[in-house]
Protein backbone atom coordinates (compact mmCIF):
# COMPACT_ATOMS: atom_id res chain seq x y z
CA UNK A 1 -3.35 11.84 34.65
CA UNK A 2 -5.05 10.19 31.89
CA UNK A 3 -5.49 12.88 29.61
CA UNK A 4 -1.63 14.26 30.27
CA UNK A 5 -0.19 11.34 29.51
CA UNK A 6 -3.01 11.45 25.77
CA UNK A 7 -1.58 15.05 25.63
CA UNK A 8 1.79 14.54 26.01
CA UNK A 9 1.58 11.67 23.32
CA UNK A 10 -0.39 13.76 20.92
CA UNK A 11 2.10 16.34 21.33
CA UNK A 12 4.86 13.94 20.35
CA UNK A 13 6.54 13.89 16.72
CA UNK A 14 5.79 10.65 14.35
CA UNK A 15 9.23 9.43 14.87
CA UNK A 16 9.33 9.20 18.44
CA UNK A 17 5.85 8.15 18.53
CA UNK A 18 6.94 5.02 16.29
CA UNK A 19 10.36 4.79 18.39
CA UNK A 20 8.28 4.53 21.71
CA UNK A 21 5.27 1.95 20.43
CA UNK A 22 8.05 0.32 18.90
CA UNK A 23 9.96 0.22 22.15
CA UNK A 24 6.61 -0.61 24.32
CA UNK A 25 6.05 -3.52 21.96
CA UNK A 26 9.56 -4.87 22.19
CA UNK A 27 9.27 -4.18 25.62
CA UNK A 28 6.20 -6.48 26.20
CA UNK A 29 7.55 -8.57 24.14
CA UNK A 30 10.96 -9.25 25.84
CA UNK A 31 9.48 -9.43 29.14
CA UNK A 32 6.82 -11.27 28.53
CA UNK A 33 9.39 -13.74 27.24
CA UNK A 34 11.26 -13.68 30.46
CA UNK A 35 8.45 -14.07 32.95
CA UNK A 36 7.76 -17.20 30.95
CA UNK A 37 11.60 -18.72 30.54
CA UNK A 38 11.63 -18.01 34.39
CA UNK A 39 8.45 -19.86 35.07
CA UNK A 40 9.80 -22.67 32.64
CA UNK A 41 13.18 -22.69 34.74
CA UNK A 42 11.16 -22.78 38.36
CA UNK A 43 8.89 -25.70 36.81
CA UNK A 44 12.13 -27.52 35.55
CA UNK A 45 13.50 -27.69 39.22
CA UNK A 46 10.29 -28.10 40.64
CA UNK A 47 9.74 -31.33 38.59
CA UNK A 48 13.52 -32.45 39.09
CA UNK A 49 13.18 -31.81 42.80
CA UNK A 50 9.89 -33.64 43.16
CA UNK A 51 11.50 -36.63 40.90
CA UNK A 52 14.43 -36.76 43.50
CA UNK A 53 11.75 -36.72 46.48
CA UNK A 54 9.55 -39.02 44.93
CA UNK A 55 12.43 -41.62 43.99
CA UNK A 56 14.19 -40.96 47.58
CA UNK A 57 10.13 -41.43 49.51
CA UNK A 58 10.27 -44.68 47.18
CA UNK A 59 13.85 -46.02 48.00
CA UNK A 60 13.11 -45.54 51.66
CA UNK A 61 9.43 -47.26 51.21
CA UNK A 62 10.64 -50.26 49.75
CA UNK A 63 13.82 -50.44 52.22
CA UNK A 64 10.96 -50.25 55.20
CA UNK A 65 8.72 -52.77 53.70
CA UNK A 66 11.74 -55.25 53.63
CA UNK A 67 11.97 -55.40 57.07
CA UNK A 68 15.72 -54.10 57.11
CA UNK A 69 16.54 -52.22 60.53
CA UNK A 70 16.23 -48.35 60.70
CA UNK A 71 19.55 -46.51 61.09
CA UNK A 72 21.21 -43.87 59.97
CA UNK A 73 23.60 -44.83 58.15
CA UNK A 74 21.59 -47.58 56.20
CA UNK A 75 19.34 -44.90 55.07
CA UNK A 76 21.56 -42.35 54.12
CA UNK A 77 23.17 -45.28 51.72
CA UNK A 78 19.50 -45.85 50.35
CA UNK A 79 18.76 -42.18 49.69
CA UNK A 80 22.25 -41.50 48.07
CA UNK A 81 21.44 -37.47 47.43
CA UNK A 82 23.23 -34.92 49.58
CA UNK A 83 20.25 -32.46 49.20
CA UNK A 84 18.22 -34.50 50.83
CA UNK A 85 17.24 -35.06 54.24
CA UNK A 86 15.18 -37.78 55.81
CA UNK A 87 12.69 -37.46 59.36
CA UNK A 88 10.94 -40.69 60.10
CA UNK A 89 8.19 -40.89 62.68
CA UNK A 90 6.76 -44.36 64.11
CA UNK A 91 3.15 -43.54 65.11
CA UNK A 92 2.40 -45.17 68.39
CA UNK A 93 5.26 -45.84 71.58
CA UNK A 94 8.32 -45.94 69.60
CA UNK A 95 10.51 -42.86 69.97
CA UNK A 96 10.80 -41.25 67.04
CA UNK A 97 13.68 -41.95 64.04
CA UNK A 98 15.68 -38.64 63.03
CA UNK A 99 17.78 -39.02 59.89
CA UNK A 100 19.79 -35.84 58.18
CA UNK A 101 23.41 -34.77 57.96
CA UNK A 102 22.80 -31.49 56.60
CA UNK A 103 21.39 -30.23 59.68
CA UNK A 104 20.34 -31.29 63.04
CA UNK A 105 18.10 -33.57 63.34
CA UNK A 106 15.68 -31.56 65.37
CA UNK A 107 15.70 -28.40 63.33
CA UNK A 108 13.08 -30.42 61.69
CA UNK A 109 9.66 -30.09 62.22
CA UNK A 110 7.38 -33.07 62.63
CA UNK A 111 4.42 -33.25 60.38
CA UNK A 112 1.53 -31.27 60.89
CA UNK A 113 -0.89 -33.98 61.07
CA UNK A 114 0.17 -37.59 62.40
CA UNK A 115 -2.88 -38.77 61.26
CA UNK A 116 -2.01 -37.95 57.71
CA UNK A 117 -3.60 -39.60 54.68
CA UNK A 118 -3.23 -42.83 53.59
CA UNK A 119 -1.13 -43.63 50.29
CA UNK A 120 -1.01 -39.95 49.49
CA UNK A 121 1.78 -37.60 49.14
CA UNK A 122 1.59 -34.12 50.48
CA UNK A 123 4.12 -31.40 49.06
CA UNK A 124 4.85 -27.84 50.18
CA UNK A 125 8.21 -25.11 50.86
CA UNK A 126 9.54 -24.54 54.33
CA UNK A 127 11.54 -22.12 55.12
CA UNK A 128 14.63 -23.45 57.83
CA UNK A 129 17.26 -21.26 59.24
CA UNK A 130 17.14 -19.07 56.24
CA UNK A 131 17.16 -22.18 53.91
CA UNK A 132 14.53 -23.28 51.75
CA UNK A 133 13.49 -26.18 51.09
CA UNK A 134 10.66 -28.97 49.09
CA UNK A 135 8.77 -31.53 51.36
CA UNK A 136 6.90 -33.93 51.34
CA UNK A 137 5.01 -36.25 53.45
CA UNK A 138 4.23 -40.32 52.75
CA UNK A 139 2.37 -42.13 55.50
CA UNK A 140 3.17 -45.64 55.08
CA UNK A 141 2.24 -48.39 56.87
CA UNK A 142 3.61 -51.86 57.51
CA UNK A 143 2.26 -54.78 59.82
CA UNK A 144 -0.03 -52.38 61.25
CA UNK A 145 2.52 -50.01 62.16
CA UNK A 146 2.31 -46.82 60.85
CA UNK A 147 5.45 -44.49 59.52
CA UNK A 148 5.85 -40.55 58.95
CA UNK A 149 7.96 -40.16 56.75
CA UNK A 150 9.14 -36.64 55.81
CA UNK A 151 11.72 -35.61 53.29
CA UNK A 152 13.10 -32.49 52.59
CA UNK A 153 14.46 -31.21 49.90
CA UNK A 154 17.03 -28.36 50.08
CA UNK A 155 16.56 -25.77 47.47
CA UNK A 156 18.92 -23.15 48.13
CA UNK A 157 21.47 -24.03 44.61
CA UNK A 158 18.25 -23.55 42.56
CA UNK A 159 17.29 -20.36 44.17
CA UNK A 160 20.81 -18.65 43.74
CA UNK A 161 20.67 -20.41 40.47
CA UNK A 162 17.47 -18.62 39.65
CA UNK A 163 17.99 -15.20 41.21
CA UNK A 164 21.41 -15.25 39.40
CA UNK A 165 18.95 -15.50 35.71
CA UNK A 166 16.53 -13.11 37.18
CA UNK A 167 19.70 -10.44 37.85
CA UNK A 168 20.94 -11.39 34.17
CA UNK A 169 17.67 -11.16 32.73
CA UNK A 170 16.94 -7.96 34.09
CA UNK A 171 20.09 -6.64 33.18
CA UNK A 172 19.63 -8.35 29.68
CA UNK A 173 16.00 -6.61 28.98
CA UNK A 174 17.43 -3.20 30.04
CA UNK A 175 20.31 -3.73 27.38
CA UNK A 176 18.06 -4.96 25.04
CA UNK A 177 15.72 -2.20 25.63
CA UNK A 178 18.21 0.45 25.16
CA UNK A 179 19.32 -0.68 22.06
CA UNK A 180 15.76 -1.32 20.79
CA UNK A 181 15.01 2.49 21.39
CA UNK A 182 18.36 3.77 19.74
CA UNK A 183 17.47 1.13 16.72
CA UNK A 184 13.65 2.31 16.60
CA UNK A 185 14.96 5.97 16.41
CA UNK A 186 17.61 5.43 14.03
CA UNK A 187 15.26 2.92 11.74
CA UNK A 188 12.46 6.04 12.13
CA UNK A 189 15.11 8.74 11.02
CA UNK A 190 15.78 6.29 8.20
CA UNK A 191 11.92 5.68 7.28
CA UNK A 192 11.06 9.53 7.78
CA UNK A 193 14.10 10.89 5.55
CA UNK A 194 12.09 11.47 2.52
CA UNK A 195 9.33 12.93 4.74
CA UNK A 196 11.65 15.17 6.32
CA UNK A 197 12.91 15.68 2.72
CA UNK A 198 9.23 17.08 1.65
CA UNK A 199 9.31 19.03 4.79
CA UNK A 200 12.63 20.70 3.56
CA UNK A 201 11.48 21.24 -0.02
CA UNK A 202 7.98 22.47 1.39
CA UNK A 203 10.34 25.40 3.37
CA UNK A 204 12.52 25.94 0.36
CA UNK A 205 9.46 26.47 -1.94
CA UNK A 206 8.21 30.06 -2.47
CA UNK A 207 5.50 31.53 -4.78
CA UNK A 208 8.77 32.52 -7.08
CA UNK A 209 10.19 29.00 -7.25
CA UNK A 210 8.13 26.14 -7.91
CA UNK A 211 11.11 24.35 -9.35
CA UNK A 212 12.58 22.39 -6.51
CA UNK A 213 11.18 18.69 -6.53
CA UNK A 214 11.90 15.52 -4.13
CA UNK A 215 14.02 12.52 -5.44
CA UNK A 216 11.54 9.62 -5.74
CA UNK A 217 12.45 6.43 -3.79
CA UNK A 218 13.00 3.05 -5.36
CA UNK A 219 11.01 1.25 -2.56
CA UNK A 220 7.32 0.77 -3.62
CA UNK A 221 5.59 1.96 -0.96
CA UNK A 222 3.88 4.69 1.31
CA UNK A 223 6.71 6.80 1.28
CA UNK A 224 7.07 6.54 -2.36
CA UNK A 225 3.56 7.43 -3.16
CA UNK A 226 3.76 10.89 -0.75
CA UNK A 227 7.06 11.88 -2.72
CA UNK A 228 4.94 11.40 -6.02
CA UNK A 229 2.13 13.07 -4.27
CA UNK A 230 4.08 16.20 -3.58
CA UNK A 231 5.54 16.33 -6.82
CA UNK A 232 2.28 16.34 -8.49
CA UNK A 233 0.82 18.85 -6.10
CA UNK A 234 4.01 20.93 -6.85
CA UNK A 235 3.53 20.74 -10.44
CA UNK A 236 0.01 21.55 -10.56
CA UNK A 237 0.59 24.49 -8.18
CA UNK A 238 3.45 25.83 -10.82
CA UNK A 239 0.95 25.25 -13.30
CA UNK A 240 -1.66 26.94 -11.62
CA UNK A 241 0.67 30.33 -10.83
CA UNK A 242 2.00 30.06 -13.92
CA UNK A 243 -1.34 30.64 -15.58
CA UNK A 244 -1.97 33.06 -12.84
CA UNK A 245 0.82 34.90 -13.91
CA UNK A 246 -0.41 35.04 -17.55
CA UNK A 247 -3.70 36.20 -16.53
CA UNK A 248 -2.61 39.12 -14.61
CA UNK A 249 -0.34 39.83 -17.59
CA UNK A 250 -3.12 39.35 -19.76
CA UNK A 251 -5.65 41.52 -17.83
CA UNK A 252 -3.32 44.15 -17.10
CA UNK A 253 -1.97 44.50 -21.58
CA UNK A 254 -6.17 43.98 -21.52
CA UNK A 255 -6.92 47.37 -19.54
CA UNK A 256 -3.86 49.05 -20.85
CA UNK A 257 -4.80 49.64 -24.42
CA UNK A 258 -7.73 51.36 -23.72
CA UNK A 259 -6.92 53.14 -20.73
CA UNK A 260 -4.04 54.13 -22.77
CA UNK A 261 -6.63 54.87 -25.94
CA UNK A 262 -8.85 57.22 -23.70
CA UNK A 263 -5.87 59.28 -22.37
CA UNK A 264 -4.90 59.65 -26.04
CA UNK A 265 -8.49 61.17 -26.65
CA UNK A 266 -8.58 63.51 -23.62
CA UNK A 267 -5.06 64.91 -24.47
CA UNK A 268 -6.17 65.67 -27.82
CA UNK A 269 -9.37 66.66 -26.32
CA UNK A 270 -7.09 68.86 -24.52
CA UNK A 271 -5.22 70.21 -27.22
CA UNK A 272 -7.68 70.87 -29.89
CA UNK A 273 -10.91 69.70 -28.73
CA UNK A 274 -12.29 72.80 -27.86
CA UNK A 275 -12.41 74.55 -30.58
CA UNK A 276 -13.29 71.79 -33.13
CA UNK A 277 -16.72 69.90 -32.52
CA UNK A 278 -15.32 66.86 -34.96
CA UNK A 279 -12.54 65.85 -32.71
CA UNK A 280 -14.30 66.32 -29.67
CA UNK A 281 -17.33 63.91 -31.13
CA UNK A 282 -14.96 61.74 -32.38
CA UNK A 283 -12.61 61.56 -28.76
CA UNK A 284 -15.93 61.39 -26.30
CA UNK A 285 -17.54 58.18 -28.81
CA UNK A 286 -13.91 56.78 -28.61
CA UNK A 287 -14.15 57.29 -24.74
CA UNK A 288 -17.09 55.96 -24.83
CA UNK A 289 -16.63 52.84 -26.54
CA UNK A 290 -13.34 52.17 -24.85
CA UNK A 291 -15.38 52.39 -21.43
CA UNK A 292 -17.25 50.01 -22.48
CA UNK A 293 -14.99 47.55 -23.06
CA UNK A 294 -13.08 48.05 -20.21
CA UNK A 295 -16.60 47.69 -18.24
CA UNK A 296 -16.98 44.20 -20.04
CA UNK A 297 -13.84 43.23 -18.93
CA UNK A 298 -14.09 44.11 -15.48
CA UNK A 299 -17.60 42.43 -15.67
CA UNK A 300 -16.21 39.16 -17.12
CA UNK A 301 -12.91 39.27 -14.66
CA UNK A 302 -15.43 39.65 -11.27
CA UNK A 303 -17.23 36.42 -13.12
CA UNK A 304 -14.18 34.69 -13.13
CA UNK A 305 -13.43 35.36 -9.47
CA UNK A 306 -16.79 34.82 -8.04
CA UNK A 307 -16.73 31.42 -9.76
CA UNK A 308 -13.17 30.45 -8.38
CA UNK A 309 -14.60 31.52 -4.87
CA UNK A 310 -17.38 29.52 -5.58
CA UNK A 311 -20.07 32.93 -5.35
CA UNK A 312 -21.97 33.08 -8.30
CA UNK A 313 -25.65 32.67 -7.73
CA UNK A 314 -27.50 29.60 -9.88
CA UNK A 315 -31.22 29.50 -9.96
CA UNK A 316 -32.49 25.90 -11.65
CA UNK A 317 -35.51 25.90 -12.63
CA UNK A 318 -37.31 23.39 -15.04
CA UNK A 319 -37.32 24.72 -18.88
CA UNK A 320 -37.07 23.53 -22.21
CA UNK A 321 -33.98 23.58 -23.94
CA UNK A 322 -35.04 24.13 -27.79
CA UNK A 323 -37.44 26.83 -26.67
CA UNK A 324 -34.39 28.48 -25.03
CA UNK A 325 -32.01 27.60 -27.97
CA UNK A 326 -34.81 29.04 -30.68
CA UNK A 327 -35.17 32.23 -28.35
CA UNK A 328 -31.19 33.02 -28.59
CA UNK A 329 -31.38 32.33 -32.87
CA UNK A 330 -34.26 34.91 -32.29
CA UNK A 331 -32.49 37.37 -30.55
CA UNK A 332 -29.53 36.80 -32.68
CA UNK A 333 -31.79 37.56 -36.12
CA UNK A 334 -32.69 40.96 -33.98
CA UNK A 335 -29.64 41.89 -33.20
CA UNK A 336 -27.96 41.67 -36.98
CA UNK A 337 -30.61 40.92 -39.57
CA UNK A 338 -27.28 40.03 -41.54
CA UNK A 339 -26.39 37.18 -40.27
CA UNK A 340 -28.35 33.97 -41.82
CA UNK A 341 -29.65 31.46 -38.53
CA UNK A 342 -30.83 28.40 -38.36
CA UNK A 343 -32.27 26.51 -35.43
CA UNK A 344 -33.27 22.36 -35.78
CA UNK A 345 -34.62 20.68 -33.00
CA UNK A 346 -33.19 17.14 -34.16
CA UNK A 347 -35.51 15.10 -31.85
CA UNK A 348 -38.86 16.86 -33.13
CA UNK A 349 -39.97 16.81 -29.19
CA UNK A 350 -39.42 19.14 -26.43
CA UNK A 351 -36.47 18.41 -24.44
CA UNK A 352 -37.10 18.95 -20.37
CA UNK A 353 -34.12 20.19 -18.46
CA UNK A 354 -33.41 21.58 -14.71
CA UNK A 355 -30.94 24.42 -15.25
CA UNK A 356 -30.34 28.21 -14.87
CA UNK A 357 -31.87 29.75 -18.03
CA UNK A 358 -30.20 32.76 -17.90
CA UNK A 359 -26.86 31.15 -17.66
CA UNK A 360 -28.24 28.37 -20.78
CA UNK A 361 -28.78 31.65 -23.02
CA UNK A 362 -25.33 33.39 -21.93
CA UNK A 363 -23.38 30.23 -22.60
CA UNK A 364 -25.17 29.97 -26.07
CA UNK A 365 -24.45 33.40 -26.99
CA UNK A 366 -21.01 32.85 -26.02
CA UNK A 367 -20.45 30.28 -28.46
CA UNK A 368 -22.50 32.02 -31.50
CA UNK A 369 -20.60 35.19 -30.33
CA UNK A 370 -17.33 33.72 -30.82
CA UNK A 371 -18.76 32.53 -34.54
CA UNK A 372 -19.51 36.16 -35.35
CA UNK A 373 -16.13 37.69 -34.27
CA UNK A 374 -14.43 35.07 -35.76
CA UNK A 375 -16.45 35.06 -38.98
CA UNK A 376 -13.70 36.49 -41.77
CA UNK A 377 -14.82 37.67 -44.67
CA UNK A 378 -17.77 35.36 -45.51
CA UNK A 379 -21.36 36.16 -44.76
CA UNK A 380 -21.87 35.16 -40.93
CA UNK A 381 -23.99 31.91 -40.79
CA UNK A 382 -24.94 30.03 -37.19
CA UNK A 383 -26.65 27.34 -37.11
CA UNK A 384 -27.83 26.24 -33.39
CA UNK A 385 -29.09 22.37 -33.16
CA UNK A 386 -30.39 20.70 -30.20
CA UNK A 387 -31.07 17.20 -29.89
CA UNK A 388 -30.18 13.97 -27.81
CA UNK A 389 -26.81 12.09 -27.70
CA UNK A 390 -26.41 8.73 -26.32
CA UNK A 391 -29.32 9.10 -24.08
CA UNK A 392 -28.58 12.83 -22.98
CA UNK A 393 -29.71 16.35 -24.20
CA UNK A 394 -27.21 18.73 -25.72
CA UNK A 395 -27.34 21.50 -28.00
CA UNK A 396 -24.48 22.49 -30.62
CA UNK A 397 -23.56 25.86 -32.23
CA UNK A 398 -22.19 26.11 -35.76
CA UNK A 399 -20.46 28.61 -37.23
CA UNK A 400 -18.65 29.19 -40.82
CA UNK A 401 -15.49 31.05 -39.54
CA UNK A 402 -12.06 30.55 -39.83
CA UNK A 403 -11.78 27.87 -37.54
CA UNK A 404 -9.27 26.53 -35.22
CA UNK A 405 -5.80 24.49 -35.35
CA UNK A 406 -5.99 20.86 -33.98
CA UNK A 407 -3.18 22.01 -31.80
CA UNK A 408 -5.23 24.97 -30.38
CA UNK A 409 -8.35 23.32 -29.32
CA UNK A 410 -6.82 22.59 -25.91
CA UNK A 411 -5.79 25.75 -25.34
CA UNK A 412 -9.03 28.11 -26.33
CA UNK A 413 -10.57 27.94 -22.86
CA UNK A 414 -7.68 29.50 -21.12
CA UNK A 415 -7.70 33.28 -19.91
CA UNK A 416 -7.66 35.36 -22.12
CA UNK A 417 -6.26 33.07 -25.36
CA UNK A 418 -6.54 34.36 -28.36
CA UNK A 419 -6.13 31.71 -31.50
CA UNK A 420 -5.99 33.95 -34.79
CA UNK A 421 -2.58 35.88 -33.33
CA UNK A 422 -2.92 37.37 -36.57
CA UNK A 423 -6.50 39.30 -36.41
CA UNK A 424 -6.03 39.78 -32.12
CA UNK A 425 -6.28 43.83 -32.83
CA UNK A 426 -8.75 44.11 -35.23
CA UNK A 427 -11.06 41.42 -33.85
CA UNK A 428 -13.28 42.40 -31.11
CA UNK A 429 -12.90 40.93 -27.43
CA UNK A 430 -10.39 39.90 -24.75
CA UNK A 431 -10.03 35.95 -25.17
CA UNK A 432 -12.45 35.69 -21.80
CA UNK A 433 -15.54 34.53 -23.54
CA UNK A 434 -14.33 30.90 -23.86
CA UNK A 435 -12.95 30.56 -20.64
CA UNK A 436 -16.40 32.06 -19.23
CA UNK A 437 -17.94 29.20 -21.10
CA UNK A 438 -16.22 26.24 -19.88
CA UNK A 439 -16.94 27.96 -16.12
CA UNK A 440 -20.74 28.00 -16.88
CA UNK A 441 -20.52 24.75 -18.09
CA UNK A 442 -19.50 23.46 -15.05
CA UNK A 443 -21.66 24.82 -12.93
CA UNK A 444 -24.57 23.35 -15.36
CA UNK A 445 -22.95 20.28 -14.68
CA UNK A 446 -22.53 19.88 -18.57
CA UNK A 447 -19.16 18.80 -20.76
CA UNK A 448 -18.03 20.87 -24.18
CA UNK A 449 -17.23 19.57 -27.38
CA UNK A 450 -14.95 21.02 -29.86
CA UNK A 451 -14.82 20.07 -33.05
CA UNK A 452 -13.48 22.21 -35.74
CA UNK A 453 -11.61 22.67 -39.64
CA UNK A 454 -9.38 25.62 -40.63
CA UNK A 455 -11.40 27.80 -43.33
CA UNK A 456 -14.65 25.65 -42.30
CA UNK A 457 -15.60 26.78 -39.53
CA UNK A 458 -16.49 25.14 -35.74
CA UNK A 459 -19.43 23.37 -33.59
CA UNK A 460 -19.40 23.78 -30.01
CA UNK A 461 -21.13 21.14 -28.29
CA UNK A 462 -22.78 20.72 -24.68
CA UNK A 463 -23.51 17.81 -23.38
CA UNK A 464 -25.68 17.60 -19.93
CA UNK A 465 -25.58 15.23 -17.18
CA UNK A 466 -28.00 12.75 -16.78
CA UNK A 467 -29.06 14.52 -13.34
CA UNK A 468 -30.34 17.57 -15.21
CA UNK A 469 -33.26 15.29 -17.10
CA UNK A 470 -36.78 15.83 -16.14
């Protein structure tokens, strides 16, 4: 039964669920309050009652002790309360004194104990003929006579009286109870509008229209926070398909100049190829070439998804970084004699890192790469530095291109961005090296630095983390 009812709450939707607690708790509440303005009410007449007893047990005391004759009449003078009714018994030969208009005399009972204590007042209910009333019994005792005296108290107004507030109190809390659920639900539809709001924008929202946002409320709180929230998340998930989009673009004008290259080739292959060995040399080294670079493309674009999913392998392994660095200038000098390096290890020590060495060189390469391509006219110079900075290893390449705008420098890591619009054809590459840079990067757990002057040239900087020290 247990686990129902846990089910059937689970199962419930946030605005009822804060409609019924809200309803249980007023609920509680309201009874709660009742049971205790009922037991106030029934201690209120008990104490009343009891004072009436108490003063009518005195009254008669005091009227004994004077030695005044016992009558019926004289004592229904003394007790003055028509609720009241008076049964006296004289312990020993005397008959017994009945006093009591409301009902016979005898319809009373005698008290339980003739011996009864001393000075000391017994109370308790009796129920009479369908009437109830308070009693008490007072042994008193007089020349060495000894009285009964028993008064009752009829308590049949206060019942009614209190059965009347029980019926209105019932009916009250019921009222009460209804309204608080229609109030809880209507304060919950009122709290939950802008959630329902972000539910409604959520179902409006498709992958081609990120546009729609929610209204954000002037209250400061929860609510207001979730609308900002969803706004954000919104605009970063625009963002994000927006450069989506652009990449596909990208990739897609990427592979379509030299897919469309190579079919040029083969239909001139085609035409005249085979009969003249010069344009069939020339069309299969085009082919060739444009292969190639669609094969480095496809390369780089897999890197890019493996690293959004999160699948490319890292081995880390301990090495030193300006034997790596001086290895790259190396194979730099190797592959173009032409181009004047320079390594300088700045801290004149070996510098011990934890890191994936093949991934070091690539993201090196990357960034002396980029200084060749983008080189101009001037002899090619890199210049590859490592060092420490503020406690932590990095290493820095420099190149002596054509540099970059201020207002580009933000942008150069995206897909497939390309800052000298100018040069994009004749200039080697996709705009993916960059972007495969800051990727690596991150995995090394390592930050870039730009810094760069139009006509100057540019220094890409990597900083590690701290964790990658040895």
């Amino acid at each position: 039964m247990k686990t129902r009812l846990t089910d059937f709450y689970s199962k419930m939707p946030i605005g009822t669920k804060i409609a019924f607690i809200y309803s249980c708790v007023f609920m509680v509440m309201i009874i709660v309050v009742s049971i205790l303005a009922l037991l106030n009410m029934c201690m209120a007449y008990s104490s009343v009652s009891k004072k009436e007893i108490n003063g009518a047990a005195d009254r008669i005391e005091s009227y004994i002790m004077s030695g005044e004759s016992l009558d019926r009449k004289s004592l229904r003078d003394v007790i003055d309360n028509p609720y009241i009714d008076v049964k006296i018994f004289k312990r020993g030969d005397e008959p017994e004194l009945n006093f009591g208009t409301m009902k016979r005399p005898q319809d009373f009972p005698a008290p339980d104990n003739k011996m009864g204590p001393y000075g000391k007042d017994s109370y308790g209910k009796n129920s009479i003929d369908n009437d109830w009333y308070m009693t008490m019994h007072r042994v008193l005792q007089v020349d060495n006579e000894i009285y009964d005296i028993m008064i009752f108290r009829k308590y049949n107004n206060e019942y009614k009286v209190i059965n009347v507030c029980v019926a209105i109190i019932i009916i009250t809390n019921i009222i009460s109870i209804i309204i608080a659920v229609l109030v809880g639900k209507y304060i919950c539809r009122k709290m939950l509008a802008p959630v329902m709001e972000v539910t409604d924008t959520a179902e409006n929202i498709s992958l081609y229209d990120l546009s729609q946002r929610i209204a954000i409320p002037e209250a400061d709180d929860e609510i207001r926070n979730l609308v900002i929230t969803f706004n954000d998340m919104i605009e970063r998930l625009q963002e994000s398909f927006n450069k989506e989009n652009r990449f596909i673009s990208d990739a897609s004008h990427e592979l379509k100049t030299p897919i469309a290259i190579i079919q040029g080739y083969i239909n001139m292959m085609d035409r005249w190829g085979k009969d003249d060995p010069a344009i069939l040399n020339e069309s299969i080294e085009s082919i060739k070439s444009e292969t190639e670079h669609i094969n480095k493309l496809i390369q780089q674009l897999l890197y890019l998804a493996r690293d959004l999913q999160g699948n490319n392998e890292i081995s880390f392994e301990d090495i030193l970084l300006n034997v790596t660095a001086e290895e790259v200038k190396k194979e730099i000098e190797i592959a173009d004699p032409d181009i004047d390096t320079e390594f300088v290890n700045e801290c004149g020590e070996d510098i011990r890192l934890n890191t994936d060495v093949h991934l070091l060189k690539q993201l090196i390469w990357i960034f002396a790469d980029n200084g060749i391509k983008y080189s101009g006219d001037k002899k090619c110079r890199i210049s590859i530095k490592t060092g420490n900075k503020d406690g932590l290893p990095y290493f820095s390449v420099t190149d002596n291109g054509i540099g970059i705008p201020e207002e580009d420098i933000d942008k150069i890591f995206d897909r497939f961005y390309r800052y000298d619009k100018s040069r994009s054809r004749t200039i080697e590459g996709n705009g993916l090296g960059l972007s495969i840079a800051a990727s690596i990067a991150k995995q090394l757990k390592a930050r870039i630095e730009v810094s760069s002057k139009v006509g100057e040239g540019s220094t890409f900087s990597v900083i590690f983390d701290k964790s990658k020290v040895l």
